[in-house]
N, C-alpha and C. Protein backbone atom coordinates (compact mmCIF):
# COMPACT_ATOMS: atom_id res chain seq x y z
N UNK A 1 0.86 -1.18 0.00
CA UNK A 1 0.00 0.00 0.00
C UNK A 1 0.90 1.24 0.00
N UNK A 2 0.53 2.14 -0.65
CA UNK A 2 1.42 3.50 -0.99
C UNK A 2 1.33 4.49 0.69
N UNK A 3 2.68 5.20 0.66
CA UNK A 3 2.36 5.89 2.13
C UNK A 3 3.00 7.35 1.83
N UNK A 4 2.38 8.37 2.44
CA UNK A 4 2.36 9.88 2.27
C UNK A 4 4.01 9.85 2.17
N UNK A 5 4.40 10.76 1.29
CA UNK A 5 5.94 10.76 1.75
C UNK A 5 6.15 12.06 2.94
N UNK A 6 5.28 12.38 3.53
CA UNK A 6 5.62 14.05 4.33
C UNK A 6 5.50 12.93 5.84
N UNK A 7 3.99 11.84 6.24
CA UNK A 7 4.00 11.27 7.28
C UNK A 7 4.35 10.01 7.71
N UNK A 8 4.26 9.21 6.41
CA UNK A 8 4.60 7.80 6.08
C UNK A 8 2.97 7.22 6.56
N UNK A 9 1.52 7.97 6.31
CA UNK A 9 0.50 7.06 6.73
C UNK A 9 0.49 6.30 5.43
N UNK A 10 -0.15 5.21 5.84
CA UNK A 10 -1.10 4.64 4.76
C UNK A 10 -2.27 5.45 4.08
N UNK A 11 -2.27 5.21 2.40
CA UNK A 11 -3.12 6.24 1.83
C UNK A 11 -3.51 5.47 0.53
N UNK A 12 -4.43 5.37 -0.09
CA UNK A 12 -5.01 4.73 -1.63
C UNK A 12 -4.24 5.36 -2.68
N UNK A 13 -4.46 5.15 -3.91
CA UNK A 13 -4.29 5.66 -4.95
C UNK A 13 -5.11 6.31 -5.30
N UNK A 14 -6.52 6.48 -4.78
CA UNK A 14 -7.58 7.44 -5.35
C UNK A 14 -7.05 8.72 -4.59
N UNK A 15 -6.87 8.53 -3.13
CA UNK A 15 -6.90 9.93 -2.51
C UNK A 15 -5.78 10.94 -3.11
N UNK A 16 -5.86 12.15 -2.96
CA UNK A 16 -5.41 13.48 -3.39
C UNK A 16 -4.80 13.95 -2.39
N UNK A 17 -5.07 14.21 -0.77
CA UNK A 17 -4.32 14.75 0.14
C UNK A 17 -4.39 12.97 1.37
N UNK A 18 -3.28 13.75 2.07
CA UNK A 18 -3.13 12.38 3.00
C UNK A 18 -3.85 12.65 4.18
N UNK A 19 -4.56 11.76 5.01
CA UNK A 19 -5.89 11.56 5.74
C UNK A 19 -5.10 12.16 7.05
N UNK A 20 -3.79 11.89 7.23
CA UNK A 20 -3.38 12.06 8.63
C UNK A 20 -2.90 13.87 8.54
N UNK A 21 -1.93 13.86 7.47
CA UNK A 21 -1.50 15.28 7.86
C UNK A 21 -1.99 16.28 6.51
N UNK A 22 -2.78 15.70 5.83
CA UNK A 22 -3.33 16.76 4.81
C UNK A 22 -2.69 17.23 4.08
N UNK A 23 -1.00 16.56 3.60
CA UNK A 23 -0.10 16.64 2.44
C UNK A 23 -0.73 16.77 1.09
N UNK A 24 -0.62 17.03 -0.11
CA UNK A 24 -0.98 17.00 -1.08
C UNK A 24 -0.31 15.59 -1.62
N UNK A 25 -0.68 14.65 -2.50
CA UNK A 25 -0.32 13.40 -2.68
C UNK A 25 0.16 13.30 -3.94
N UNK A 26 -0.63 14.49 -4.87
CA UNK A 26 0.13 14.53 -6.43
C UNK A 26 0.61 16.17 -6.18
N UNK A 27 1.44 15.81 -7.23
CA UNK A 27 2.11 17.08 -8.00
C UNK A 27 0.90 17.85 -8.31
N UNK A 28 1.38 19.41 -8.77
CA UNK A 28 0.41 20.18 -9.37
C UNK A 28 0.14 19.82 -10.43
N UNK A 29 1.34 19.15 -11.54
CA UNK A 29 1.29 19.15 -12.96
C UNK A 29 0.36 17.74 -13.24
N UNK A 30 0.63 16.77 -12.42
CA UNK A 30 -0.09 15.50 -12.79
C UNK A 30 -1.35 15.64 -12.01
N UNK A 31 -1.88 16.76 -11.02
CA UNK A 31 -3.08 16.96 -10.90
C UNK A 31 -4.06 17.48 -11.57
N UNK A 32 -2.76 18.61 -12.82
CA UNK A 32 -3.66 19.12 -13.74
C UNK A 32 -3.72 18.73 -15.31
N UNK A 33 -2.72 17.60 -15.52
CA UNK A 33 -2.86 16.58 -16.50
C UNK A 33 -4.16 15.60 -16.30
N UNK A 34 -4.49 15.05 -15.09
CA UNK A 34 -5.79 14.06 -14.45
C UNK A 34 -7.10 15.15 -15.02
N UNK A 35 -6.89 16.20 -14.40
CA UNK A 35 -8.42 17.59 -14.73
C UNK A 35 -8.48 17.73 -16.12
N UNK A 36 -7.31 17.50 -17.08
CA UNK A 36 -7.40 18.23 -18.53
C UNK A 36 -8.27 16.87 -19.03
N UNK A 37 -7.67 15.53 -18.89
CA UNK A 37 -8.06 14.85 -19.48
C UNK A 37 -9.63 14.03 -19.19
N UNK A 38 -9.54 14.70 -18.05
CA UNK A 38 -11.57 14.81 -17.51
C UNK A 38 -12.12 15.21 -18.55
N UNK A 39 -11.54 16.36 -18.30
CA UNK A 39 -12.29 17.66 -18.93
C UNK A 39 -12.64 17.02 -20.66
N UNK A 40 -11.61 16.97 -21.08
CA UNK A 40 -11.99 16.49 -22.55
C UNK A 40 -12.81 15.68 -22.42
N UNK A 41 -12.65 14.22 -21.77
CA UNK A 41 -13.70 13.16 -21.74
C UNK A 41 -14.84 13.52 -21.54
N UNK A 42 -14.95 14.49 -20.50
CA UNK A 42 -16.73 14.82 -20.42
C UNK A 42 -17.00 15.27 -21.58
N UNK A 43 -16.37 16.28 -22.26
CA UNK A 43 -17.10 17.00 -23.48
C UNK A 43 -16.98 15.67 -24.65
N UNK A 44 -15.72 14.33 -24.66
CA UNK A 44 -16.38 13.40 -25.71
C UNK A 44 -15.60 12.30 -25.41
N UNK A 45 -16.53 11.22 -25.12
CA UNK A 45 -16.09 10.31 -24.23
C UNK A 45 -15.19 9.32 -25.03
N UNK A 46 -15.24 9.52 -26.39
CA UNK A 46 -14.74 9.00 -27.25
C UNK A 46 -13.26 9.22 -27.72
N UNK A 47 -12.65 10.19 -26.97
CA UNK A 47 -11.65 10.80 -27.23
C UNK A 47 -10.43 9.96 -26.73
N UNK A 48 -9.70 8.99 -27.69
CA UNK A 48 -8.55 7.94 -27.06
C UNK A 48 -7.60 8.52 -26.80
N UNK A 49 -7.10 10.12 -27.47
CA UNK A 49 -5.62 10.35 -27.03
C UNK A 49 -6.07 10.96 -25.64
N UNK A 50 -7.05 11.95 -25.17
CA UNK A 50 -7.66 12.39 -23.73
C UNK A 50 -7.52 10.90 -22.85
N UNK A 51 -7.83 9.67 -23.65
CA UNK A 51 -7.98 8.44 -22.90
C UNK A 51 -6.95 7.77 -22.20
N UNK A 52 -5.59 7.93 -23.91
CA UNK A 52 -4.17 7.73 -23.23
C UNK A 52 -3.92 8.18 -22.40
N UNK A 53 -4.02 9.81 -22.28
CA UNK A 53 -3.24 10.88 -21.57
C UNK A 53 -3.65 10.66 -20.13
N UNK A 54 -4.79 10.09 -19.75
CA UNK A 54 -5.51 10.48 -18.33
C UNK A 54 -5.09 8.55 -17.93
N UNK A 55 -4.46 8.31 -18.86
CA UNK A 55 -3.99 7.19 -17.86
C UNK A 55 -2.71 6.99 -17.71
N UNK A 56 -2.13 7.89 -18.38
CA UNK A 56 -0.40 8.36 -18.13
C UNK A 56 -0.50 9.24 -17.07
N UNK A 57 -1.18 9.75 -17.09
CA UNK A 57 -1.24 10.53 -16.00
C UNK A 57 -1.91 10.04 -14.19
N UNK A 58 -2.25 9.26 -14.59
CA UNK A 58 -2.65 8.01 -13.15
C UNK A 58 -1.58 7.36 -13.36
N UNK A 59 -0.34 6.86 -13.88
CA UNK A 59 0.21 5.89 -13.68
C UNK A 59 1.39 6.56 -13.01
N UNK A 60 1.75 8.29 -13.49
CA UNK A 60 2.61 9.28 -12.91
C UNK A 60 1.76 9.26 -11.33
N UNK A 61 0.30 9.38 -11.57
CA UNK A 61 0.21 9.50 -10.27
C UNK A 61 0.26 8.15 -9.25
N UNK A 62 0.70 7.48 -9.55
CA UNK A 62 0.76 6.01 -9.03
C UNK A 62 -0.82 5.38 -8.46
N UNK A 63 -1.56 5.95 -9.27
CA UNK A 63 -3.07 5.28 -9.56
C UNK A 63 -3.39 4.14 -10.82
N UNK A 64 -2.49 3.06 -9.88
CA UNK A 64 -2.42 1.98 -11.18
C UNK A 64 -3.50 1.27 -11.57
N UNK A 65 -4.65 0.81 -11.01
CA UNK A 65 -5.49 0.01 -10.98
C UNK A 65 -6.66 1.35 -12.03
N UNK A 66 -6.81 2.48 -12.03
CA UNK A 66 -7.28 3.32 -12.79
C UNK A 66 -6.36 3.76 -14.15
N UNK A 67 -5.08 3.52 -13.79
CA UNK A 67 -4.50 3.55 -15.30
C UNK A 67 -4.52 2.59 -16.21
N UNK A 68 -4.56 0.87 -15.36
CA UNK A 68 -4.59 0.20 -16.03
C UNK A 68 -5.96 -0.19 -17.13
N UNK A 69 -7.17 0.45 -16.20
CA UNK A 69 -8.90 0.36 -16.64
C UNK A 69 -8.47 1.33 -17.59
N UNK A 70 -8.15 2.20 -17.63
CA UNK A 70 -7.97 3.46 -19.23
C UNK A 70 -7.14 2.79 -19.99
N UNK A 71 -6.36 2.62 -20.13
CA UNK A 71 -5.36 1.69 -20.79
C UNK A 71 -6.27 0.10 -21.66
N UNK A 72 -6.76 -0.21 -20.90
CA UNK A 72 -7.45 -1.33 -21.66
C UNK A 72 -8.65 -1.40 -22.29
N UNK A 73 -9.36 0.00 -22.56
CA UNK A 73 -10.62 0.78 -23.06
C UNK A 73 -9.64 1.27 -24.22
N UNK A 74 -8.18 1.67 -24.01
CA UNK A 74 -7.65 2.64 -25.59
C UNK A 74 -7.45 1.00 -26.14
N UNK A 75 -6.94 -0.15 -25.55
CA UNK A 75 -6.29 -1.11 -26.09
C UNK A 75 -7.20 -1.57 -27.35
N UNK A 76 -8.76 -1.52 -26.46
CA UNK A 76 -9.80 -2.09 -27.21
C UNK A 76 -10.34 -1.41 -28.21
N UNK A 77 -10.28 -0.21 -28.30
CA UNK A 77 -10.55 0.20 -28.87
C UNK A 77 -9.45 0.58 -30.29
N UNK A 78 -8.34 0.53 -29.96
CA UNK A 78 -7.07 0.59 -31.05
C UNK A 78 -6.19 -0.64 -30.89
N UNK A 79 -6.58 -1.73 -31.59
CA UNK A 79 -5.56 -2.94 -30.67
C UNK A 79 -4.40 -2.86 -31.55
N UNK A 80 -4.34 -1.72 -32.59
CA UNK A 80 -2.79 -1.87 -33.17
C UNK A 80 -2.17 -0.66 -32.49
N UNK A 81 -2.34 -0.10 -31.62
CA UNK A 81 -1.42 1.32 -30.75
C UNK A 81 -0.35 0.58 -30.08
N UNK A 82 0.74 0.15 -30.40
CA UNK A 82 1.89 -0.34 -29.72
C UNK A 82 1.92 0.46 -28.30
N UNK A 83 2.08 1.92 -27.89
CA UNK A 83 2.49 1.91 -26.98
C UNK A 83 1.51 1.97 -25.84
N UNK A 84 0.00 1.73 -25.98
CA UNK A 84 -0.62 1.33 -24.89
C UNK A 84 -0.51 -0.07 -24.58
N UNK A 85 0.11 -0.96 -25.02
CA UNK A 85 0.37 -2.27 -24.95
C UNK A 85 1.07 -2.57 -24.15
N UNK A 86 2.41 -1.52 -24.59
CA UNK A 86 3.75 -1.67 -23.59
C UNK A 86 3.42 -0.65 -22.69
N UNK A 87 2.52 0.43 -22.17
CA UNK A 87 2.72 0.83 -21.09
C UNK A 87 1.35 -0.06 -20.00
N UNK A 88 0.52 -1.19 -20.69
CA UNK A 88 -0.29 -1.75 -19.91
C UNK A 88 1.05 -3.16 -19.32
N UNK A 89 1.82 -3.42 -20.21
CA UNK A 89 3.09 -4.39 -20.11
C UNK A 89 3.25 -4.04 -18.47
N UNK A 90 3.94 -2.91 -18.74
CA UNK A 90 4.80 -2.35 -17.78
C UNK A 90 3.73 -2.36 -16.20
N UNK A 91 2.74 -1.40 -15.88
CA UNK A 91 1.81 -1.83 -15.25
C UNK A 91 1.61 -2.96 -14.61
N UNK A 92 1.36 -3.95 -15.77
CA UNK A 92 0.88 -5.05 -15.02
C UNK A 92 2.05 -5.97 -14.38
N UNK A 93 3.27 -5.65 -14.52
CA UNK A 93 4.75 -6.29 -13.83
C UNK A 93 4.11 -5.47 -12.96
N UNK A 94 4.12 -4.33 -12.71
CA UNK A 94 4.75 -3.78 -11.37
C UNK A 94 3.40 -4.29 -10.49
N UNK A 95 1.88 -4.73 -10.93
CA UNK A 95 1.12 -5.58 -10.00
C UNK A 95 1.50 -6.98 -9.90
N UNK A 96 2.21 -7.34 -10.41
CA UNK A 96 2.73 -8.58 -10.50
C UNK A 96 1.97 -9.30 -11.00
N UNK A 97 1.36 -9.39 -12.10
CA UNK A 97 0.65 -10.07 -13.37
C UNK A 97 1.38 -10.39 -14.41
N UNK A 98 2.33 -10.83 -14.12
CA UNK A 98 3.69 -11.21 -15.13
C UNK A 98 3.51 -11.96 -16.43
N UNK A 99 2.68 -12.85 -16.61
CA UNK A 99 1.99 -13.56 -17.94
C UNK A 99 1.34 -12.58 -18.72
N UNK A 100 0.44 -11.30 -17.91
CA UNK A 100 -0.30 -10.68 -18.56
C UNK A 100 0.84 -9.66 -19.31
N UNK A 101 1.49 -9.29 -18.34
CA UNK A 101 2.55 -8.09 -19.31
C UNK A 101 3.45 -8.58 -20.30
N UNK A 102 3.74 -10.08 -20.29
CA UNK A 102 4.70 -10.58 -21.16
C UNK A 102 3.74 -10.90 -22.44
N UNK A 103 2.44 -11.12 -22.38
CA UNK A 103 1.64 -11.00 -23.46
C UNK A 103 1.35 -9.44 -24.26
N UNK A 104 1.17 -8.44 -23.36
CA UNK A 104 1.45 -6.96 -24.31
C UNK A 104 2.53 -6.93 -24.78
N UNK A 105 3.87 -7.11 -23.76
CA UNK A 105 5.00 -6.87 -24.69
C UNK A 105 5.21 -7.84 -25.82
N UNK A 106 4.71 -8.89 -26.08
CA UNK A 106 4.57 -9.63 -27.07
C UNK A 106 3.99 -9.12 -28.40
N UNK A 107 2.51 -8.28 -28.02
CA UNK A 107 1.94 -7.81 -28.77
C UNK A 107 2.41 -6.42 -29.24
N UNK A 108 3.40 -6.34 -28.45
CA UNK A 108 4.06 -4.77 -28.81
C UNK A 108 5.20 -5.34 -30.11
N UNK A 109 5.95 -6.26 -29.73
CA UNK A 109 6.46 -6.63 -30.96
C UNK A 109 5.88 -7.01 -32.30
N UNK A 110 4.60 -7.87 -32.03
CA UNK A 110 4.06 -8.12 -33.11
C UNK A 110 4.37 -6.86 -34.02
N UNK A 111 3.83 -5.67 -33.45
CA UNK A 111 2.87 -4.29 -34.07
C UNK A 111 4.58 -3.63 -34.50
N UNK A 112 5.27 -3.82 -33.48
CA UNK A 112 6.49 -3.19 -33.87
C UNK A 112 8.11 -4.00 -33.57
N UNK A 113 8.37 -5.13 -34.40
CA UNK A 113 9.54 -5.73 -34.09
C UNK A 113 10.63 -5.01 -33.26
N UNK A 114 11.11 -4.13 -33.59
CA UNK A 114 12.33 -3.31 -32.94
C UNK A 114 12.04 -2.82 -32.08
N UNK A 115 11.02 -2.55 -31.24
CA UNK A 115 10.45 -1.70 -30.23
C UNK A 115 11.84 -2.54 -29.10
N UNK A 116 12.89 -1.45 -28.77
CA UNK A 116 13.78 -1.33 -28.05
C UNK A 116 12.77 -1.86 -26.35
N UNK A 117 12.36 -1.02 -26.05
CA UNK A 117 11.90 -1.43 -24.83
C UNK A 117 11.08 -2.95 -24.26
N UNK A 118 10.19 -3.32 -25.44
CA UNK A 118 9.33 -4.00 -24.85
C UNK A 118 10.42 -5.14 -25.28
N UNK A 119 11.28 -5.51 -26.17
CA UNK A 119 11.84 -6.76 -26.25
C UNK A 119 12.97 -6.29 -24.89
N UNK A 120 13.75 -5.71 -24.17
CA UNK A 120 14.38 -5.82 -22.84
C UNK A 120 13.05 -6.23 -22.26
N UNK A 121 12.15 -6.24 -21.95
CA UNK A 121 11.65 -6.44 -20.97
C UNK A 121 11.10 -7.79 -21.26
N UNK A 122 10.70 -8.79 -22.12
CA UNK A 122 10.15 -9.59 -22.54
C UNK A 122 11.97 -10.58 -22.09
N UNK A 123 13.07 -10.13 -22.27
CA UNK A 123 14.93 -10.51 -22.08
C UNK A 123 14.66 -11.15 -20.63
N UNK A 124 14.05 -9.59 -19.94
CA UNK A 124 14.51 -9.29 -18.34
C UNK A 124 13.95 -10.46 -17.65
C-alpha cells in the first residue's frame, strides 16, 4: 500500500491529500494533466488520445489500478497502438501479473519488431 511521503500514513491511490496530515499526494502538474483529461472526456467520451493521456497521468500518479482500466478501453478500442500495450506491459509487472505483461510486450512486438523497450523487458 502507498504511504504519504511528508508522514509515512497509509493512503489509496484514489486519494489526493493524506488523511493524517493533509499533504498534497500529487504534484500540481499531474493533478492538472488528471483535470485536462476529464475535462476532454466529459465534453467526448470518445476521445482515445484524452484516454491515453488520463492514464499516463494516473500511472505518474501512481493510480495503477485506474490507469490500467484506461489503458485497456484505448487497447480495445485501437488494438494496433503499440504503446498502450507496452505501457499496460509495464503496469501489469509492477502488480505482478507477469503472464499478462509478457503477453502486451509480445503484442508490442508483433505491431512493432524493434520496439527497443518491450523486447528488454520480454529478455529481463
Amino acid at each position: 500500500m502507498p504511504k504519504c511521503s511528508s508522514c509515512g500514513a497509509e493512503v489509496t491511490e484514489e486519494m489526493s491529500f493524506c488523511p493524517s496530515c493533509n499533504a498534497s499526494l500529487r504534484s500540481d502538474a499531474i493533478t492538472s494533466m488528471i483535470e485536462d483529461a476529464r475535462r476532454a472526456l466529459n465534453m467526448n467520451p470518445n476521445d482515445l488520445a484524452a484516454r491515453y493521456n488520463l492514464a499516463l497521468a494516473y500511472k505518474l500518479a501512481g493510480m495503477t489500478e485506474l490507469a490500467v482500466n484506461e489503458l485497456v478501453r484505448v487497447s480495445e478500442a485501437q488494438p494496433d497502438f503499440a504503446d498502450v500495450h507496452y505501457e499496460l506491459g509495464v503496469l501489469y509487472l509492477k502488480t505482478g501479473r507477469v503472464e499478462e505483461a509478457k503477453g502486451c510486450f509480445r503484442r508490442v512486438l508483433e505491431l512493432e519488431p524493434e520496439h527497443p523497450r518491450a523486447r528488454k523487458a520480454l529478455e529481463g
